[in-house]
PDB file of N, CA and C in Angstrom:
ATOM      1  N   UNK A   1       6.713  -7.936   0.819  1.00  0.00           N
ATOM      2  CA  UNK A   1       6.454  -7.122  -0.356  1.00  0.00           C
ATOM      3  C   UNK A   1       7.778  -6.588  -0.893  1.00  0.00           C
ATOM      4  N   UNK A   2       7.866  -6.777  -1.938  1.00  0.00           N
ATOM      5  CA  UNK A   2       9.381  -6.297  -2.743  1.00  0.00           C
ATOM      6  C   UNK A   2       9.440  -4.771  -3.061  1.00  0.00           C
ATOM      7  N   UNK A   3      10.760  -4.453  -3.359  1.00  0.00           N
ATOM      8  CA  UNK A   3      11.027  -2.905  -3.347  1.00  0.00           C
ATOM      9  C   UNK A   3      10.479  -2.543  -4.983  1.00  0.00           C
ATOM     10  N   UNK A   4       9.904  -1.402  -5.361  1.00  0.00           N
ATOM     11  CA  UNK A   4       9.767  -1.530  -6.676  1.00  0.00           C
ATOM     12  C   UNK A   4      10.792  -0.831  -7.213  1.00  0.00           C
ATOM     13  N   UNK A   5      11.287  -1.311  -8.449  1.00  0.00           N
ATOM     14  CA  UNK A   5      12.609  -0.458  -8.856  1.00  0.00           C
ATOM     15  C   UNK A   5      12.432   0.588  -9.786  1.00  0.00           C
ATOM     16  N   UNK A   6      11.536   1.656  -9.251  1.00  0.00           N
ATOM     17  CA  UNK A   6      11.120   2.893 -10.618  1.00  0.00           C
ATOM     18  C   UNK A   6      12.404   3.664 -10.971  1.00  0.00           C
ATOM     19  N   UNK A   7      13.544   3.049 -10.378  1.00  0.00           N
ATOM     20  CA  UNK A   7      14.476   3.882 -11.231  1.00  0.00           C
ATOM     21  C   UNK A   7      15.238   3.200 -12.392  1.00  0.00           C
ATOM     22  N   UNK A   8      15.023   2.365 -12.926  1.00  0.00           N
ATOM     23  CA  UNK A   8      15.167   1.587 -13.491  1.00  0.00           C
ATOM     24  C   UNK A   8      14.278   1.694 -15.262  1.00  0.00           C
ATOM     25  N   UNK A   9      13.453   2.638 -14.586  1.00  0.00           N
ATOM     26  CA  UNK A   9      12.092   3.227 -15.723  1.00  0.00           C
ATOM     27  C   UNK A   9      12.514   4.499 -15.996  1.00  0.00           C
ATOM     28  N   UNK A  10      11.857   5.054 -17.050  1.00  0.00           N
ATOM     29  CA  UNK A  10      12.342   6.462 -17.778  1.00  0.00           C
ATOM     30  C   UNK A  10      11.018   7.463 -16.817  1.00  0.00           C
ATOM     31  N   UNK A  11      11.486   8.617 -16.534  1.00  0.00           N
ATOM     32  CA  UNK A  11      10.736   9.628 -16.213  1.00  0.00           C
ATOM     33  C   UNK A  11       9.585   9.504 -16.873  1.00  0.00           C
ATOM     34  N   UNK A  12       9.219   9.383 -18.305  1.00  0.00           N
ATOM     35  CA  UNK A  12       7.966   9.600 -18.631  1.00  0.00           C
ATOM     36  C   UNK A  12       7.055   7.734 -18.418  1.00  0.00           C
ATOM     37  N   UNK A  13       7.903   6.717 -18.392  1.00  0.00           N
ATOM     38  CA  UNK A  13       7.229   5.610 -17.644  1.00  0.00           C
ATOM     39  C   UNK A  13       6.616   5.816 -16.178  1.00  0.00           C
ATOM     40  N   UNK A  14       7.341   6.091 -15.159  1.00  0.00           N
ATOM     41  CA  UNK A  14       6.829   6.548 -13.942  1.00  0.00           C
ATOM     42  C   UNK A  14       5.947   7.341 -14.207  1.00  0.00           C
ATOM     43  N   UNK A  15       6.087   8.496 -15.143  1.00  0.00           N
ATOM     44  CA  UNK A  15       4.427   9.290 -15.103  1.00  0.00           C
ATOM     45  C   UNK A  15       3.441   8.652 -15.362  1.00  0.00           C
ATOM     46  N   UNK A  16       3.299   8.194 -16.669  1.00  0.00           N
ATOM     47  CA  UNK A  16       2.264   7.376 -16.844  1.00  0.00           C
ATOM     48  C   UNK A  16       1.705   6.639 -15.538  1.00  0.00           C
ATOM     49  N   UNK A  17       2.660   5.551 -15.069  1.00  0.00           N
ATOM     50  CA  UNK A  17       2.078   4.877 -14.452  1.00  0.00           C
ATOM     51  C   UNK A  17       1.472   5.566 -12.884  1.00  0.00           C
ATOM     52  N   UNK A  18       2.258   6.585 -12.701  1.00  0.00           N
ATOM     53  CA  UNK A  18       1.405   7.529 -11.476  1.00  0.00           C
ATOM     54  C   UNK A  18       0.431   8.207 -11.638  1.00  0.00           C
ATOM     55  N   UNK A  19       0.505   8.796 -12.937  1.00  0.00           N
ATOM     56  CA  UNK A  19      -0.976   9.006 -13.565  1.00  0.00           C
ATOM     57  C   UNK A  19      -2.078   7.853 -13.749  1.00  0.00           C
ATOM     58  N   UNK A  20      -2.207   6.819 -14.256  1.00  0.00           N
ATOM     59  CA  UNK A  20      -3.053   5.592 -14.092  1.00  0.00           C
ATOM     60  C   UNK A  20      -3.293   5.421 -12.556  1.00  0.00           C
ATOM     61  N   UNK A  21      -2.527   5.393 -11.832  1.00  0.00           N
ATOM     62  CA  UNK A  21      -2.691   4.661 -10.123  1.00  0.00           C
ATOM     63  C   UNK A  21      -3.740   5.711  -9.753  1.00  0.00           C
ATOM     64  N   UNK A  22      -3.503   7.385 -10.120  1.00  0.00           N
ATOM     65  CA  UNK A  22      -4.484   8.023  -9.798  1.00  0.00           C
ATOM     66  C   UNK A  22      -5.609   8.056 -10.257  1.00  0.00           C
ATOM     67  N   UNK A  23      -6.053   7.952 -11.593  1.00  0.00           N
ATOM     68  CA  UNK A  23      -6.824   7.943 -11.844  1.00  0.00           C
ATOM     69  C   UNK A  23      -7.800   6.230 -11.355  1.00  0.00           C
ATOM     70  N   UNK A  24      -7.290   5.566 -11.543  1.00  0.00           N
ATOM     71  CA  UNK A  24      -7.341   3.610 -11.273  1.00  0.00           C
ATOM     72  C   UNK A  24      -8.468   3.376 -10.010  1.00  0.00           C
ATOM     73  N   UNK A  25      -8.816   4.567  -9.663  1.00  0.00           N
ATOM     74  CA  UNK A  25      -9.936   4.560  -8.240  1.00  0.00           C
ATOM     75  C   UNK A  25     -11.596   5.122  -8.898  1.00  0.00           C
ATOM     76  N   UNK A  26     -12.351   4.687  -8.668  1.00  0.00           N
ATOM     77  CA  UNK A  26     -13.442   5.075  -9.263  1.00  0.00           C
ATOM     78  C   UNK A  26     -13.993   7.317  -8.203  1.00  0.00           C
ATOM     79  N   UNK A  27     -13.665   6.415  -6.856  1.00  0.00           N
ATOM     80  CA  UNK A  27     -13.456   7.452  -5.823  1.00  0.00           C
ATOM     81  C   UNK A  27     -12.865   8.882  -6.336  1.00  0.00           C
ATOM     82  N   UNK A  28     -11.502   8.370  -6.743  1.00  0.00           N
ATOM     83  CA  UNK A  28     -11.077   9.785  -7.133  1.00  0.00           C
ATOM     84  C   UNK A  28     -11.401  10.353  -8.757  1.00  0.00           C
ATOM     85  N   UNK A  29     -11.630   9.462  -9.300  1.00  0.00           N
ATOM     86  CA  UNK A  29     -12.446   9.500 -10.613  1.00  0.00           C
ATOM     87  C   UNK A  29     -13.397  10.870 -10.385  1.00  0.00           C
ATOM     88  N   UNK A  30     -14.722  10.268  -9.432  1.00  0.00           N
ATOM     89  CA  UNK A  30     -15.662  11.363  -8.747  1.00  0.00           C
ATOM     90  C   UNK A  30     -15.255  12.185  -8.463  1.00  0.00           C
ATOM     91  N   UNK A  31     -14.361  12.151  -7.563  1.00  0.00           N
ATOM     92  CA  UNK A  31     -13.815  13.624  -6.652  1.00  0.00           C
ATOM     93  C   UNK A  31     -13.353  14.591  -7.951  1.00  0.00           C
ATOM     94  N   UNK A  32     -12.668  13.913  -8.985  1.00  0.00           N
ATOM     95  CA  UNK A  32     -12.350  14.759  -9.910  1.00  0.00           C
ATOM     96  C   UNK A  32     -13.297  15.652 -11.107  1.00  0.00           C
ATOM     97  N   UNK A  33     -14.489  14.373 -11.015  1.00  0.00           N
ATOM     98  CA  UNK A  33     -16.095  14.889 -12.047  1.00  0.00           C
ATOM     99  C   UNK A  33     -16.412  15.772 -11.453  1.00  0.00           C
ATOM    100  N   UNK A  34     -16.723  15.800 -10.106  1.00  0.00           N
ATOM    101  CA  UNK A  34     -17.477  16.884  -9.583  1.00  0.00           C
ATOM    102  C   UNK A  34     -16.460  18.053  -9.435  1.00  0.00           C
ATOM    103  N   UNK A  35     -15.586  18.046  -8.995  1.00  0.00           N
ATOM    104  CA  UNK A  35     -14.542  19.061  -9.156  1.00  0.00           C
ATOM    105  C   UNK A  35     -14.830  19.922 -10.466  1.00  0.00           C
ATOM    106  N   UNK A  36     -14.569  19.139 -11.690  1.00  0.00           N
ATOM    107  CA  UNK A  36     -15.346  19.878 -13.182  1.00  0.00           C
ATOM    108  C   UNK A  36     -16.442  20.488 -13.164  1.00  0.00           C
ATOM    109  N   UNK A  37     -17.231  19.425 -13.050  1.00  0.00           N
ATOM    110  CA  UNK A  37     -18.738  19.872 -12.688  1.00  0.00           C
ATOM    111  C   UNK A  37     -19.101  20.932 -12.241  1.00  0.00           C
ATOM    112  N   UNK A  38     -19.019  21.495 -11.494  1.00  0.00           N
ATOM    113  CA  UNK A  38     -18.709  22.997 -10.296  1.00  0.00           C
ATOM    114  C   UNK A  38     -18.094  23.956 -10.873  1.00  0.00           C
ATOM    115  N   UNK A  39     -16.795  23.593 -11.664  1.00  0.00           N
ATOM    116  CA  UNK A  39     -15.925  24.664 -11.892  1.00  0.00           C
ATOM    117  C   UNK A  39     -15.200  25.845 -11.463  1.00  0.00           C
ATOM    118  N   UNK A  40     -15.238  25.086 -10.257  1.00  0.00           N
ATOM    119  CA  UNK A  40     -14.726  26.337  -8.913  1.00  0.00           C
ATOM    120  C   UNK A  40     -14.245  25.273  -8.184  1.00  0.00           C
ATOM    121  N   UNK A  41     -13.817  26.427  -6.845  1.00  0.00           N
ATOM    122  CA  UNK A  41     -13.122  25.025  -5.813  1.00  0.00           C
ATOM    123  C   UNK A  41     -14.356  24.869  -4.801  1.00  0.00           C
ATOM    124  N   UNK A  42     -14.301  24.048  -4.383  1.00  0.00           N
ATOM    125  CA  UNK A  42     -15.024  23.144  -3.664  1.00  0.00           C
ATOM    126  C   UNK A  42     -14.219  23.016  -1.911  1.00  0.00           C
ATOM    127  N   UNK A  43     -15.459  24.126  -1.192  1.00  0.00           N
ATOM    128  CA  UNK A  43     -14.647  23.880   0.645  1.00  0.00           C
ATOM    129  C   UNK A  43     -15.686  23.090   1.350  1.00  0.00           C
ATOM    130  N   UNK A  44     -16.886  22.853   0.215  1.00  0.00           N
ATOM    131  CA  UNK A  44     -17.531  22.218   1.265  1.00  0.00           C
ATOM    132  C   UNK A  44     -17.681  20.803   1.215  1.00  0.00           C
ATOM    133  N   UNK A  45     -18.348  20.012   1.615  1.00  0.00           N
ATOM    134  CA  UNK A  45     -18.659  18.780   2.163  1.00  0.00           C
ATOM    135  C   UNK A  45     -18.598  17.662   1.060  1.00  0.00           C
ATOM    136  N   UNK A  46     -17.603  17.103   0.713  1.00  0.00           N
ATOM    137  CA  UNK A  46     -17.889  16.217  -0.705  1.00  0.00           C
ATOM    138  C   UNK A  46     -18.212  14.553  -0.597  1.00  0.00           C
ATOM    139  N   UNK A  47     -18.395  14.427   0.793  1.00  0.00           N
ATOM    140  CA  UNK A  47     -18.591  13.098   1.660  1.00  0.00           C
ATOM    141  C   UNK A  47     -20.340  13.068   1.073  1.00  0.00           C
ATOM    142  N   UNK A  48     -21.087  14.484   1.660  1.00  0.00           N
ATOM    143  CA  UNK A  48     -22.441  13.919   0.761  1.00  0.00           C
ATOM    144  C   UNK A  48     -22.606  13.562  -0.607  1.00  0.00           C
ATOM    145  N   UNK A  49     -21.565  14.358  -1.839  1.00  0.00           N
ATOM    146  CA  UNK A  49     -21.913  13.972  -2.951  1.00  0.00           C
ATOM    147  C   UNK A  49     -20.852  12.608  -3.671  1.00  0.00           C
ATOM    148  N   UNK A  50     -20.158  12.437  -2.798  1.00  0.00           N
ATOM    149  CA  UNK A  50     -19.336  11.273  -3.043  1.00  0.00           C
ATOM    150  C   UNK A  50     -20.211   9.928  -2.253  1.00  0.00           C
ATOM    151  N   UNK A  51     -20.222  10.006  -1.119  1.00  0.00           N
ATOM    152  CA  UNK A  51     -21.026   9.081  -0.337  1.00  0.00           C
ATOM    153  C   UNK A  51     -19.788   8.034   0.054  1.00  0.00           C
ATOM    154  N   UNK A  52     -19.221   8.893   0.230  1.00  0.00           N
ATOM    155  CA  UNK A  52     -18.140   7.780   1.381  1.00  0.00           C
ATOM    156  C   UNK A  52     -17.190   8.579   2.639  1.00  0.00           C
ATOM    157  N   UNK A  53     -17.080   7.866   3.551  1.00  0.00           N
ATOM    158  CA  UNK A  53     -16.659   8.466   4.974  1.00  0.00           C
ATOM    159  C   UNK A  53     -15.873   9.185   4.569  1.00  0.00           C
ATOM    160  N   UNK A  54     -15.878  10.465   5.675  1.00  0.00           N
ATOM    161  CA  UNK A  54     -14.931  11.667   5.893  1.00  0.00           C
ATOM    162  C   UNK A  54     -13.385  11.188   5.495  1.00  0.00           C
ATOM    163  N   UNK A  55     -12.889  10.453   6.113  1.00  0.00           N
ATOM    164  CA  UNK A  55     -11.178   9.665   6.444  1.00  0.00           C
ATOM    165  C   UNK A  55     -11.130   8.981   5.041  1.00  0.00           C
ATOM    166  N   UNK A  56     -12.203   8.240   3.996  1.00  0.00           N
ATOM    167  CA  UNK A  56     -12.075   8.048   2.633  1.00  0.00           C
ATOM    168  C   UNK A  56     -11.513   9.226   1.691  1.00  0.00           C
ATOM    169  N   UNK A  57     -12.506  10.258   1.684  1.00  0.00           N
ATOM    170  CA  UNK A  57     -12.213  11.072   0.810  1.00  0.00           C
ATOM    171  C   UNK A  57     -11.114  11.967   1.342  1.00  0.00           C
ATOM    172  N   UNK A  58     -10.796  12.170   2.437  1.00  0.00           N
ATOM    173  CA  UNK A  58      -9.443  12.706   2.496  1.00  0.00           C
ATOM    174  C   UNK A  58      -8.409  12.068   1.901  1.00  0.00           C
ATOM    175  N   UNK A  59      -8.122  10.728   2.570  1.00  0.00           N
ATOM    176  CA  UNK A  59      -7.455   9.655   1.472  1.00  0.00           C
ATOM    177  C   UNK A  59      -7.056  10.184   0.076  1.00  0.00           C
ATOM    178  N   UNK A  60      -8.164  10.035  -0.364  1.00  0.00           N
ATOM    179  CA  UNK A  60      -8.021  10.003  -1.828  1.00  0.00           C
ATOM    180  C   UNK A  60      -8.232  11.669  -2.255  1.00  0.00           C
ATOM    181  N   UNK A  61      -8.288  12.510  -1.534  1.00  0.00           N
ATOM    182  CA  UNK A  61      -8.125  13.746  -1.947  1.00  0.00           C
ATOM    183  C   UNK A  61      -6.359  13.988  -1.750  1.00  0.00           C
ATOM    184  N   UNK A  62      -6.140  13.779  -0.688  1.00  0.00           N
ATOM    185  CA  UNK A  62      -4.602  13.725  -0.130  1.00  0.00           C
ATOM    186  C   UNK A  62      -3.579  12.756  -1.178  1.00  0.00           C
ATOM    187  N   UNK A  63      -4.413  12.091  -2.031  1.00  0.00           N
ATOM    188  CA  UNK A  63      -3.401  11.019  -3.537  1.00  0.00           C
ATOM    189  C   UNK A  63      -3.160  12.121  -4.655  1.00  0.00           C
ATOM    190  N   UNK A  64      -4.572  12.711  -4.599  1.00  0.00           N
ATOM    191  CA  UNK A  64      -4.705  13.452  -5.755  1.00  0.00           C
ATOM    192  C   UNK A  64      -4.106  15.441  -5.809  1.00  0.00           C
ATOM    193  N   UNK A  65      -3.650  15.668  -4.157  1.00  0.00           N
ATOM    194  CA  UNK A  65      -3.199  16.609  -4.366  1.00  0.00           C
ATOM    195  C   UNK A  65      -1.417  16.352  -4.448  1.00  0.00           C
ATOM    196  N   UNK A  66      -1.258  15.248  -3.848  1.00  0.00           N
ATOM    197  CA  UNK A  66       0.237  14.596  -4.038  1.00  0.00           C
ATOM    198  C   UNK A  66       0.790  14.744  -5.532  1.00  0.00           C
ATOM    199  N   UNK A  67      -0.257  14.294  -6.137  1.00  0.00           N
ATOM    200  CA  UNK A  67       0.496  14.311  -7.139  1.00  0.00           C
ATOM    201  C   UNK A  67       0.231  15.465  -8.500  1.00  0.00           C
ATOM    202  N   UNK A  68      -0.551  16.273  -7.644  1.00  0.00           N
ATOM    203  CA  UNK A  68      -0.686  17.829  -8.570  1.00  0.00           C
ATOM    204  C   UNK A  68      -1.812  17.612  -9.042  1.00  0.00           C
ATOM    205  N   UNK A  69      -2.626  16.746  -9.357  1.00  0.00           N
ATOM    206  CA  UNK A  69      -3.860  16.628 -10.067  1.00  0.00           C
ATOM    207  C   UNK A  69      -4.674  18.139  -9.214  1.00  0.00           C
ATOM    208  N   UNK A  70      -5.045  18.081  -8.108  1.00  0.00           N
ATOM    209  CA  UNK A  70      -5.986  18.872  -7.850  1.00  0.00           C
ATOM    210  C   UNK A  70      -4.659  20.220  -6.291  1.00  0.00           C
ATOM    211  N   UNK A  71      -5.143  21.409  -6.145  1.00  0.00           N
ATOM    212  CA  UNK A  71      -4.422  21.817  -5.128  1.00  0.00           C
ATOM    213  C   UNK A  71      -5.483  22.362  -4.035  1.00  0.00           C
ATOM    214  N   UNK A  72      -4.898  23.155  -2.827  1.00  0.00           N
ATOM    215  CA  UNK A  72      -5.984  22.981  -2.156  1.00  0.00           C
ATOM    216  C   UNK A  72      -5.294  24.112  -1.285  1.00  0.00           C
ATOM    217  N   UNK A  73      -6.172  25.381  -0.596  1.00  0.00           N
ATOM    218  CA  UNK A  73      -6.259  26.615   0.097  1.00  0.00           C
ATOM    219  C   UNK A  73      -6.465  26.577   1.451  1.00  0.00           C
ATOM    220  N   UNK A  74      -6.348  26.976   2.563  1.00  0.00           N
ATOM    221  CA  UNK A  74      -7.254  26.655   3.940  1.00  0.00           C
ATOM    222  C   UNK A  74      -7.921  28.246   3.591  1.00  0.00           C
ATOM    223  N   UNK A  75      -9.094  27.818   4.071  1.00  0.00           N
ATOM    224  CA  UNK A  75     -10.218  28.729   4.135  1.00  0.00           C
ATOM    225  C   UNK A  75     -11.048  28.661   5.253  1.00  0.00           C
ATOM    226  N   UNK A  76     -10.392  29.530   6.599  1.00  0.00           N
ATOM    227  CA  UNK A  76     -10.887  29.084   8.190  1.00  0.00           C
ATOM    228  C   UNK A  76     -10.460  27.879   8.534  1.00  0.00           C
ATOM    229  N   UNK A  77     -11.673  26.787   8.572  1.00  0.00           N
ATOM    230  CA  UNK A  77     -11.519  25.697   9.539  1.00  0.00           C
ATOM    231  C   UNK A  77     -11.909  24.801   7.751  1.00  0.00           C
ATOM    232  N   UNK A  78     -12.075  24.970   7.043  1.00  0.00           N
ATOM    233  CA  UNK A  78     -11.576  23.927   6.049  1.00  0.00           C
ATOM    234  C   UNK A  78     -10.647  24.269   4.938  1.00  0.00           C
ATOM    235  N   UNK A  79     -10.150  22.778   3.462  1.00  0.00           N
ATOM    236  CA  UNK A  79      -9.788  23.283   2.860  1.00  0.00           C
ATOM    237  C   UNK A  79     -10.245  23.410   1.656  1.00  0.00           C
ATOM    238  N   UNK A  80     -10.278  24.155   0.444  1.00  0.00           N
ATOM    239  CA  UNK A  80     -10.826  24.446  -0.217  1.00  0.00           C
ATOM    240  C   UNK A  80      -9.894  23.536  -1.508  1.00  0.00           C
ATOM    241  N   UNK A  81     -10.729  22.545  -2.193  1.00  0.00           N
ATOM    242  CA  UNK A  81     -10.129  22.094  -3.444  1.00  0.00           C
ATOM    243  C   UNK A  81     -10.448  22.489  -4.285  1.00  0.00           C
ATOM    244  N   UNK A  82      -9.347  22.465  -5.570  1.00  0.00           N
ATOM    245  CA  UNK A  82      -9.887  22.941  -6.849  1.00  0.00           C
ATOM    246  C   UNK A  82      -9.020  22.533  -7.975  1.00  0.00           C
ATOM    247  N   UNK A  83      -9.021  21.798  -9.460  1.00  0.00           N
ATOM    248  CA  UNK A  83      -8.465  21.035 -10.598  1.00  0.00           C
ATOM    249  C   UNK A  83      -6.853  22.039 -10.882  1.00  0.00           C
ATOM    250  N   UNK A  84      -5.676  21.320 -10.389  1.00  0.00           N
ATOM    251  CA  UNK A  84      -4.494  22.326 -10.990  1.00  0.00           C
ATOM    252  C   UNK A  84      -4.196  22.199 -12.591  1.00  0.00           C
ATOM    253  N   UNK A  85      -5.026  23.365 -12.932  1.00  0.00           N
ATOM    254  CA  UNK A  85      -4.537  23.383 -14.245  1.00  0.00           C
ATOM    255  C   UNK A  85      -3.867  23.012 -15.021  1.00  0.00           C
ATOM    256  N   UNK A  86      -2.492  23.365 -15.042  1.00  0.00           N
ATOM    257  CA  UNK A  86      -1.335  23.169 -15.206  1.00  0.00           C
ATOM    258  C   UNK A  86      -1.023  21.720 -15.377  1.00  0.00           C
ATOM    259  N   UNK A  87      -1.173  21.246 -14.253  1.00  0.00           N
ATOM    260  CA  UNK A  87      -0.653  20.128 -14.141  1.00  0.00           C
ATOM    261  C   UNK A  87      -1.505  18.806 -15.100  1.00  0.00           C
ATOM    262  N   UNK A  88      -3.054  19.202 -14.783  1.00  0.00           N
ATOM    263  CA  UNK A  88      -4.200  18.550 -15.359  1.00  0.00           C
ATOM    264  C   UNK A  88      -3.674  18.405 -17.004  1.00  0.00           C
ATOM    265  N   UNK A  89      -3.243  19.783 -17.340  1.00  0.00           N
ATOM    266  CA  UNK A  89      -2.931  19.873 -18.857  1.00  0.00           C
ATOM    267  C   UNK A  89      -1.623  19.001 -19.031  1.00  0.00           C
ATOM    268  N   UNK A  90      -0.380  19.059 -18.154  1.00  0.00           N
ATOM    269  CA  UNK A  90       0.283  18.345 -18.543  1.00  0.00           C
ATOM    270  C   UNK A  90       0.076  16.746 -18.090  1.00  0.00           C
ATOM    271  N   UNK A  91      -0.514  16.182 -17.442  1.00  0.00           N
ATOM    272  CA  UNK A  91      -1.133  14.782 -17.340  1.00  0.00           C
ATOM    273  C   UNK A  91      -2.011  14.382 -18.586  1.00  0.00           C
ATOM    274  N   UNK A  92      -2.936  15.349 -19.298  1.00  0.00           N
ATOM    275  CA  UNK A  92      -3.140  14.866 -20.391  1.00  0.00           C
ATOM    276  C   UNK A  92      -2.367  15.002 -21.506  1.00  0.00           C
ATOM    277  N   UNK A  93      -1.217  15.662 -21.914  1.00  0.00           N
ATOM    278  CA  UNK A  93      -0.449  15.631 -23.081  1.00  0.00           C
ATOM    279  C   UNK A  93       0.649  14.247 -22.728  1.00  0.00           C
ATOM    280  N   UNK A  94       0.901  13.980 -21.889  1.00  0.00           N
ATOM    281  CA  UNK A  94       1.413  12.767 -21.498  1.00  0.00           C
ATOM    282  C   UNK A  94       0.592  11.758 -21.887  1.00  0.00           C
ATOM    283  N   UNK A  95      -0.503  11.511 -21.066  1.00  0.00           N
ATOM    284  CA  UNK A  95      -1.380  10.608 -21.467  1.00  0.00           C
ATOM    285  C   UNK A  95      -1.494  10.434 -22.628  1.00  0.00           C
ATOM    286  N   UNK A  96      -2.146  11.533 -23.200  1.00  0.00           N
ATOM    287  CA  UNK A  96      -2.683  11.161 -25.104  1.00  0.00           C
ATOM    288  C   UNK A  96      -1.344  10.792 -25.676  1.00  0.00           C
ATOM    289  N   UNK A  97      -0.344  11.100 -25.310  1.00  0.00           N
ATOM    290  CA  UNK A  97       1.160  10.586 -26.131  1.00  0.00           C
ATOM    291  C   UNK A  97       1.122   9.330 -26.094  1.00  0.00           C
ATOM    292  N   UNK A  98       0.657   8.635 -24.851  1.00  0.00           N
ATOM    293  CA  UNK A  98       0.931   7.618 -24.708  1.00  0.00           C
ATOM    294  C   UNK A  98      -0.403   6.748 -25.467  1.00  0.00           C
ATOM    295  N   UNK A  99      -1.325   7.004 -25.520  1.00  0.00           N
ATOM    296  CA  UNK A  99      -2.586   6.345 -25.874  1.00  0.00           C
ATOM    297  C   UNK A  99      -2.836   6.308 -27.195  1.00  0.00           C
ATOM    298  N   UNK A 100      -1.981   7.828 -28.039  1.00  0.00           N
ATOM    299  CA  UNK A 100      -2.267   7.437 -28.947  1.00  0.00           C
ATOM    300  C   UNK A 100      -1.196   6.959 -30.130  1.00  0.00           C
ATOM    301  N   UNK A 101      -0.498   6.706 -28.919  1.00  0.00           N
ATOM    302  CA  UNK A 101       0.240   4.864 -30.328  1.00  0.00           C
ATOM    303  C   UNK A 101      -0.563   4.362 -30.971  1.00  0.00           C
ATOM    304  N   UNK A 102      -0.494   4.504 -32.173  1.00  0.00           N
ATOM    305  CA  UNK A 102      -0.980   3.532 -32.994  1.00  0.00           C
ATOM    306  C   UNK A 102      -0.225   1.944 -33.165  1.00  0.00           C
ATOM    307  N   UNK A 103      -0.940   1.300 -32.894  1.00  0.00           N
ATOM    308  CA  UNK A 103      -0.695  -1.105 -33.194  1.00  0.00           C
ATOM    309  C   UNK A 103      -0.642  -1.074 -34.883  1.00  0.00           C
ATOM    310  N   UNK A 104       1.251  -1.601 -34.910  1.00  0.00           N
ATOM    311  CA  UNK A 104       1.691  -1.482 -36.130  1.00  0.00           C
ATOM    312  C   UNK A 104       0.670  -2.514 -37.270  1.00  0.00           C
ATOM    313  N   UNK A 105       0.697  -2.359 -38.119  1.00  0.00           N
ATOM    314  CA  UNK A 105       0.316  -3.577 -38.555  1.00  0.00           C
ATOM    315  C   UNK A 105       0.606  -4.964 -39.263  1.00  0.00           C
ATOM    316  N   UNK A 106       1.547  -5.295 -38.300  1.00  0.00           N
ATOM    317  CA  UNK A 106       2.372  -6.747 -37.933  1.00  0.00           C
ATOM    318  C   UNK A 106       1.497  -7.194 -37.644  1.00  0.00           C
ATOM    319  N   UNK A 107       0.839  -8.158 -37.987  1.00  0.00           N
ATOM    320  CA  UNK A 107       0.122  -9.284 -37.363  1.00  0.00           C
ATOM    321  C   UNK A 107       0.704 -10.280 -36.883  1.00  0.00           C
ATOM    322  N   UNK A 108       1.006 -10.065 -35.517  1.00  0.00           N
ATOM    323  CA  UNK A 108       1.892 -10.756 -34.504  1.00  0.00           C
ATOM    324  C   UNK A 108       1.516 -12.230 -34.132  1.00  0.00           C
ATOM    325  N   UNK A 109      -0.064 -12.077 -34.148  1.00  0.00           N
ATOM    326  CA  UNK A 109      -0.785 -13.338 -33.239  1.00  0.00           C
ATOM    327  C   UNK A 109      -1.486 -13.755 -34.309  1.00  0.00           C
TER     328      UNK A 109
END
């Protein structure tokens, strides 16, 4: 497997594309609906409303706090997730920058 060369890309290329990889899972997709859904943080059990093994959704909870999408509290013997604002807001002003390029109208093909 080859090295990837993200330095070679502009800061706001690497976002994008770390933003897509996160979102690019249907899994964390969920973890993130229901997260909304609720509107609070969430310490309890998201294996029943996700429906995939314990060691899955850590996984993909552990992608999504990596990269700021969601942060997370210990509360006793679990941890408590919940949507980082902040960050959520700046993943979408990135995003929509990027999405909403408008396709010149060169008719290329």
């Amino acid at each position: 497997m080859g090295i990837t060369k993200t330095e070679i890309f502009s800061d706001e290329q690497n976002k994008i594309a770390l933003f897509a990889k996160v979102l690019g899972h249907p899994a964390r997709v969920a973890i993130l609906q229901r997260l909304f859904s609720i509107d609070a943080c969430v310490c309890g059990d998201l294996v029943n409303e996700i429906g995939l093994a314990q060691p899955t959704i850590s996984q993909h909870l552990k992608e999504l706090k990596q990269l700021g999408i969601i942060k997370g509290t210990i509360d006793g013997t679990s941890v408590c997730y919940c949507i980082d604002q902040e960050n959520w807001t700046e993943m979408k002003k990135v995003l929509q920058a990027f999405l909403n390029q408008d396709i010149s109208k060169f008719d290329c093909c």
